[in-house]
C-alpha atoms as a PDB file:
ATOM      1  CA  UNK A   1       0.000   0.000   0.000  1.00  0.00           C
ATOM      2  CA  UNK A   2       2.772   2.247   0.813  1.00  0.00           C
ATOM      3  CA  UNK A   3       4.188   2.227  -2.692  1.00  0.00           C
ATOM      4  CA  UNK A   4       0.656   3.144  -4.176  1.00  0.00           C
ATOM      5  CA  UNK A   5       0.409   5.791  -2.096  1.00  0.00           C
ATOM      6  CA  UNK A   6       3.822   6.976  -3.094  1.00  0.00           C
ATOM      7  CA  UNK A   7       2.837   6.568  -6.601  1.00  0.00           C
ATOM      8  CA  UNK A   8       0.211   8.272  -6.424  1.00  0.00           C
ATOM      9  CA  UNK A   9       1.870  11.377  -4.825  1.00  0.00           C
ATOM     10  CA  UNK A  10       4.017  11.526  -7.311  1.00  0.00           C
ATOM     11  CA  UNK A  11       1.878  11.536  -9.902  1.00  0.00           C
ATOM     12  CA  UNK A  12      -0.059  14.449  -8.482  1.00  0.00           C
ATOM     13  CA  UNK A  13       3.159  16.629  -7.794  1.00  0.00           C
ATOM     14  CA  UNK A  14       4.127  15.676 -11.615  1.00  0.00           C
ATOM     15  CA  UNK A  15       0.579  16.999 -12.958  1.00  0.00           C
ATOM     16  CA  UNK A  16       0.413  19.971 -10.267  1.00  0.00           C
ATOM     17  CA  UNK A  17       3.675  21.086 -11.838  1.00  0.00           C
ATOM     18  CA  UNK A  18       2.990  20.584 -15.155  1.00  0.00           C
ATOM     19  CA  UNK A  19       0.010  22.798 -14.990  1.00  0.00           C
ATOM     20  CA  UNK A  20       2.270  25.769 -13.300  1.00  0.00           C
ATOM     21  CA  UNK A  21       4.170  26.171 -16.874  1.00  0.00           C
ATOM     22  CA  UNK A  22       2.426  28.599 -18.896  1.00  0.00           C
ATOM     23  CA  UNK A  23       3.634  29.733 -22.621  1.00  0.00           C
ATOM     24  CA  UNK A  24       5.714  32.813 -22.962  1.00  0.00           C
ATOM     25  CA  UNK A  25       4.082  36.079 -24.943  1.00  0.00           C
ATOM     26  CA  UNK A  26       6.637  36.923 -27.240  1.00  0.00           C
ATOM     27  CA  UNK A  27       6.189  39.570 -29.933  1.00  0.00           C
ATOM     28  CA  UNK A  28       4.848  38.599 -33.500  1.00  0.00           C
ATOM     29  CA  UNK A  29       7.785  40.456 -34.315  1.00  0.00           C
ATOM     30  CA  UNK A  30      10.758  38.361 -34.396  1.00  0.00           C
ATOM     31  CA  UNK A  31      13.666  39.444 -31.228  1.00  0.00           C
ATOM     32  CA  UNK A  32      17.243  38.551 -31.654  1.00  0.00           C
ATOM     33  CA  UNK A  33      20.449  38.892 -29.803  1.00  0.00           C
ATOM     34  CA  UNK A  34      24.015  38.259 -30.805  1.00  0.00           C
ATOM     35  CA  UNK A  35      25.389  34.953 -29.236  1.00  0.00           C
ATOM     36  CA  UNK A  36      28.919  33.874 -30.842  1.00  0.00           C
ATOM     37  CA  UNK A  37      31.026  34.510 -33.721  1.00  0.00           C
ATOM     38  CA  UNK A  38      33.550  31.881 -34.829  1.00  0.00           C
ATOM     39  CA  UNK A  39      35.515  31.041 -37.528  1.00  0.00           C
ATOM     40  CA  UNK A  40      37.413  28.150 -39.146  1.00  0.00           C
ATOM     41  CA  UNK A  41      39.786  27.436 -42.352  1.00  0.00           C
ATOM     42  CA  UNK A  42      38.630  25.068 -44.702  1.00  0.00           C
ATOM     43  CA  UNK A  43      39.997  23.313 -48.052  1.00  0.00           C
ATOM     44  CA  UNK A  44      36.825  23.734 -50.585  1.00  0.00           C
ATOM     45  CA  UNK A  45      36.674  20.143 -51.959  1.00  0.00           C
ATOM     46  CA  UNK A  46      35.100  21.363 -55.256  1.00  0.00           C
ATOM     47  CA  UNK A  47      37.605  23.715 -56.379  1.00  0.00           C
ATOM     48  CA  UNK A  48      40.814  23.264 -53.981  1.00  0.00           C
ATOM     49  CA  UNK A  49      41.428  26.937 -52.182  1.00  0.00           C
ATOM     50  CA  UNK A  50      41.103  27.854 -48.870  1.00  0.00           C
ATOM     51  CA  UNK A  51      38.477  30.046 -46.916  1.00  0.00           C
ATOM     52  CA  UNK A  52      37.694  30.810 -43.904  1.00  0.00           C
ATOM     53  CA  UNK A  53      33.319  29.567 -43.265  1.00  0.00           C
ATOM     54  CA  UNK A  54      32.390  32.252 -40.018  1.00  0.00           C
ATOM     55  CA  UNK A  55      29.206  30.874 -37.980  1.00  0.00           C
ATOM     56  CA  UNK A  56      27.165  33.352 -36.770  1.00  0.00           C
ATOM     57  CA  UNK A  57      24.965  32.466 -33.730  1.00  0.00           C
ATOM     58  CA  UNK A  58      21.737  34.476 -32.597  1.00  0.00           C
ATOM     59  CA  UNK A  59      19.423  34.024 -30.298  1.00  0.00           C
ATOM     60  CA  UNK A  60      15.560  34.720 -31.042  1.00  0.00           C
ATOM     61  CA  UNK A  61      12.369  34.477 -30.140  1.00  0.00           C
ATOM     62  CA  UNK A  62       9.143  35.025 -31.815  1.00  0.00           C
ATOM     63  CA  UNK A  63       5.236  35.100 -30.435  1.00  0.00           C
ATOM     64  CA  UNK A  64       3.901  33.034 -33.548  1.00  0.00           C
ATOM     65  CA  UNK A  65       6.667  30.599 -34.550  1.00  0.00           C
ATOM     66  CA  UNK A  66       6.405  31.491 -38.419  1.00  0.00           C
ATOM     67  CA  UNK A  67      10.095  31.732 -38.422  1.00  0.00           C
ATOM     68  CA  UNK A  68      11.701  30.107 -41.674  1.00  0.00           C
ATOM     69  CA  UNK A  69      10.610  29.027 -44.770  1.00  0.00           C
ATOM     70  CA  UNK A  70       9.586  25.765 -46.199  1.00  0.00           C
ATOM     71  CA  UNK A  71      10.515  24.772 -49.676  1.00  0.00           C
ATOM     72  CA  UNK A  72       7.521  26.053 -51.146  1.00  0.00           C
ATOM     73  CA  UNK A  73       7.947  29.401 -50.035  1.00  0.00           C
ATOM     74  CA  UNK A  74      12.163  29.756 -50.277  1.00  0.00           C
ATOM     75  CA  UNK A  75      11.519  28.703 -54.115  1.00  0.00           C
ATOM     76  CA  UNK A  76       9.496  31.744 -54.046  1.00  0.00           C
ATOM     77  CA  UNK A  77      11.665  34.034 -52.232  1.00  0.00           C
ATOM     78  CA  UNK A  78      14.644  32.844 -54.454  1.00  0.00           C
ATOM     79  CA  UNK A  79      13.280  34.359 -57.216  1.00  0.00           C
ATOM     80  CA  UNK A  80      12.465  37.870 -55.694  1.00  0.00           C
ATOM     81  CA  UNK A  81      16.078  38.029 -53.548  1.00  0.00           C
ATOM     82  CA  UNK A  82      13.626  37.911 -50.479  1.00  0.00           C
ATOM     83  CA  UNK A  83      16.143  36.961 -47.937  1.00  0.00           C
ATOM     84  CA  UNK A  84      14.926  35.535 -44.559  1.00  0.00           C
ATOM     85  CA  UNK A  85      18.283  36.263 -43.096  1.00  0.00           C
ATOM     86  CA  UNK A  86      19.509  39.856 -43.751  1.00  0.00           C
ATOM     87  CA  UNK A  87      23.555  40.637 -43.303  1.00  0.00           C
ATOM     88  CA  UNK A  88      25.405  43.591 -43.710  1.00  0.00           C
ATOM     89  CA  UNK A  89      29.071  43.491 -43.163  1.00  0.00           C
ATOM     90  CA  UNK A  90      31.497  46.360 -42.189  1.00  0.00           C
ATOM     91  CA  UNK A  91      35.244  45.747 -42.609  1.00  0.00           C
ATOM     92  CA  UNK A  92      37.389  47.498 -40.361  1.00  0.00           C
ATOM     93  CA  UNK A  93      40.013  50.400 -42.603  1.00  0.00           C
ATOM     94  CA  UNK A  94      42.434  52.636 -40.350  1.00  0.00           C
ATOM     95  CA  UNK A  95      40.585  51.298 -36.959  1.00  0.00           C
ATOM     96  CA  UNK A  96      36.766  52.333 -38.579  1.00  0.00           C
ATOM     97  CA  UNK A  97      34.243  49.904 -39.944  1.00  0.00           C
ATOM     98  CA  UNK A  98      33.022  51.091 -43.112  1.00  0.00           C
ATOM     99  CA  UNK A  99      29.891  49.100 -45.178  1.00  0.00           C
ATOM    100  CA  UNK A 100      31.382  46.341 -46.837  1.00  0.00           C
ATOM    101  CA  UNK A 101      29.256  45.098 -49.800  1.00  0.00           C
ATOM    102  CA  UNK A 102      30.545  41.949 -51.625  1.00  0.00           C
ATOM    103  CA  UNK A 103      29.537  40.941 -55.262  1.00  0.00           C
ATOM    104  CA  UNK A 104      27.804  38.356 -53.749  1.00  0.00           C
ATOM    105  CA  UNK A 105      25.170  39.039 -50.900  1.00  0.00           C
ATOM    106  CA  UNK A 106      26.120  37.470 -47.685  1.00  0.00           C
ATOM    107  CA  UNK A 107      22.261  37.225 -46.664  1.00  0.00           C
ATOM    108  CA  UNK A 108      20.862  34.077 -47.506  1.00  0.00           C
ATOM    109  CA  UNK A 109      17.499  31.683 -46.214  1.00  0.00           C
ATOM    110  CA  UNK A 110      17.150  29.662 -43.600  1.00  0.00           C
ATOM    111  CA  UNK A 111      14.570  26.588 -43.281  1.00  0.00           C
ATOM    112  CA  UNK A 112      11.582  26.240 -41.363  1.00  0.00           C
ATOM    113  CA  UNK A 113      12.395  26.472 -37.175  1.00  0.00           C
ATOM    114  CA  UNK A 114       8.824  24.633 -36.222  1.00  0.00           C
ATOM    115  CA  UNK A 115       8.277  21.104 -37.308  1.00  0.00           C
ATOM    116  CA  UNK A 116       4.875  20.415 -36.757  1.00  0.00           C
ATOM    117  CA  UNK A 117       3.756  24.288 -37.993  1.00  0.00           C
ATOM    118  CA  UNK A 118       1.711  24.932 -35.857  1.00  0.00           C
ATOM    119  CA  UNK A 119       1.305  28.771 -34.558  1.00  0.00           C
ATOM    120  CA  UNK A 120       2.947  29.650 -31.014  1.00  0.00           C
ATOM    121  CA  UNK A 121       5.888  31.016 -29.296  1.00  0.00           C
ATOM    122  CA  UNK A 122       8.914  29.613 -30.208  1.00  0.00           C
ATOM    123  CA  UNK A 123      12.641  30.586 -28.740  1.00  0.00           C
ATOM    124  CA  UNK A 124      16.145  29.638 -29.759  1.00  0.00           C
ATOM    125  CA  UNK A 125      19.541  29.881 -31.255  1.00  0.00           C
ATOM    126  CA  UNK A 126      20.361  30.432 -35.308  1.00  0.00           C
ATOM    127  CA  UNK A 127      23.672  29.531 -36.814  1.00  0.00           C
ATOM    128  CA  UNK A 128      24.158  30.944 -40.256  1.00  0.00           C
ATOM    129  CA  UNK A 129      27.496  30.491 -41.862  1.00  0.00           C
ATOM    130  CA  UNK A 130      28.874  32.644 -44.668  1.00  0.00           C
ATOM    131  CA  UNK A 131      32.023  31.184 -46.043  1.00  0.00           C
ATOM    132  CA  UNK A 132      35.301  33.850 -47.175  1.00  0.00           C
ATOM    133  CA  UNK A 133      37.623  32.471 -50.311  1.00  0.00           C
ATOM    134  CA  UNK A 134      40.820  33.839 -49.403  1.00  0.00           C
ATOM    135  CA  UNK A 135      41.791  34.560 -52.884  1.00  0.00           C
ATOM    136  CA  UNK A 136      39.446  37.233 -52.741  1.00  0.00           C
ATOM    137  CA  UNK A 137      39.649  38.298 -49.103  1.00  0.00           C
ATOM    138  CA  UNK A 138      42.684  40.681 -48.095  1.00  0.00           C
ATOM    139  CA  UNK A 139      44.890  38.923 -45.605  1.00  0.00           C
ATOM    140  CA  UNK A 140      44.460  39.877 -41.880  1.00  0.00           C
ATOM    141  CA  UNK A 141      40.798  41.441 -42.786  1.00  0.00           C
ATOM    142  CA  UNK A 142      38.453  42.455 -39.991  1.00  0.00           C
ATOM    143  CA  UNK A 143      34.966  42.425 -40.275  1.00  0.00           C
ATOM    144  CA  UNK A 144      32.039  42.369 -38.139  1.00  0.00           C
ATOM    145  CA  UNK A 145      27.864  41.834 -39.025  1.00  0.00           C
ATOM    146  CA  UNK A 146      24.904  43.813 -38.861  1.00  0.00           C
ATOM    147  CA  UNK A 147      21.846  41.088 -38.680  1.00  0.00           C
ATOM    148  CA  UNK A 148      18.046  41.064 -38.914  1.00  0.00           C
ATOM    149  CA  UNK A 149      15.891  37.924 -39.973  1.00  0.00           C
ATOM    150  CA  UNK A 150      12.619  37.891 -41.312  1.00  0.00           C
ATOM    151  CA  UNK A 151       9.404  36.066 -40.469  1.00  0.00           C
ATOM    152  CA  UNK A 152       6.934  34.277 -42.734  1.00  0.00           C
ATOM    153  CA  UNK A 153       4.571  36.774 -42.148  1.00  0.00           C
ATOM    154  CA  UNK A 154       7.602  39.929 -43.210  1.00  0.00           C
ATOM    155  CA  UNK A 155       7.880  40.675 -39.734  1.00  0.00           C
ATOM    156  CA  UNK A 156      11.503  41.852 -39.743  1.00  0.00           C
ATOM    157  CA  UNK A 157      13.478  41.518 -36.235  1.00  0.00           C
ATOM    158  CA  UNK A 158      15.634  44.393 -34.253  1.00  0.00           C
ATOM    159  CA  UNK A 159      19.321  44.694 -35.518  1.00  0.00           C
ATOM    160  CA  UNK A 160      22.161  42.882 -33.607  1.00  0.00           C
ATOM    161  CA  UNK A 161      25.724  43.409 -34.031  1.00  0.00           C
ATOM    162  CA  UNK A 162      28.317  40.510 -34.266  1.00  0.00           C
ATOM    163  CA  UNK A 163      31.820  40.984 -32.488  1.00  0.00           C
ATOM    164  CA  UNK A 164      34.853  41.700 -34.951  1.00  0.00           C
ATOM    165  CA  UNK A 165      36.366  38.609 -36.270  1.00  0.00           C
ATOM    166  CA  UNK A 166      39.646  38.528 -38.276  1.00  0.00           C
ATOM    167  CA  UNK A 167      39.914  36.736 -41.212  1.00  0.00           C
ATOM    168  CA  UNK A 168      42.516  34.859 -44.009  1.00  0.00           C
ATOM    169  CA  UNK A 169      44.920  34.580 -40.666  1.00  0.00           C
ATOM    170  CA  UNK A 170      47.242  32.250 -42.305  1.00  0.00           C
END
């Protein structure tokens, strides 16, 4: 009898606690915050030079979870440059960052954050990585990032800035 008793504690406490959680209010708007900056040198396999690939971490949160897009929509936004991840980068000349803009743009897409799609607050961490060839990077080059991402529903997020990072060290 004790052990049924104990049992059935137990399962109380576990269901009184579960019904103390309650789901944060976040805003529809997507909220970030810069988290890490790292970088690492790489041999490209397809063409044989060296770069450097940076990972970007942010943290976010957003009230209705549309963050990302599925295939069906990225095909879409492909076609109209409708990046879901927005950089800008500054490179650092005589100790000042100054707007850096590549030929390439370093914002890009990423996928869908909620699996089962359905509507509610979600919170977590983004790595986006954005890779440097060092043929065309100058050696010893310091940049840092501007970032904003963008919700399903064009909600775009506050700005966060990344920490400087040097690059083409070797």
């Amino acid at each position: 009898m004790r052990i049924v008793g104990k049992i059935v504690v137990f399962i109380t406490f576990v269901f009184l606690m579960s019904s103390c959680f309650k789901e944060p209010h976040f805003s529809l708007s997507p909220e970030i915050s810069f988290d890490s900056i790292s970088s690492n040198i790489r041999l490209d396999q397809f063409i044989g030079a060296t770069k450097d690939s940076v990972v970007v971490t942010i943290k976010f949160q957003d009230g209705d979870g549309d963050l990302g897009y599925n295939e069906t929509q990225k095909s879409i936004a492909q076609e109209t440059d409708n990046f879901n991840y927005m950089v800008k980068s500054f490179r650092k000349k005589n100790g000042t960052f100054k707007l850096y803009e590549p030929l390439i743009p370093l914002s890009g897409y990423f996928p869908s954050l909620k699996a089962d799609n359905k509507p509610g607050p979600i919170e977590g961490t983004l790595s986006y990585t954005i890779e440097f060839f060092h043929a065309f990077t100058p050696k010893k080059d310091t940049l840092r990032f501007e970032i904003q991402i963008k919700d399903a529903a064009g909600n775009i997020s506050n700005m966060t800035t990344s920490e400087e990072i040097v690059l083409n060290q070797i």
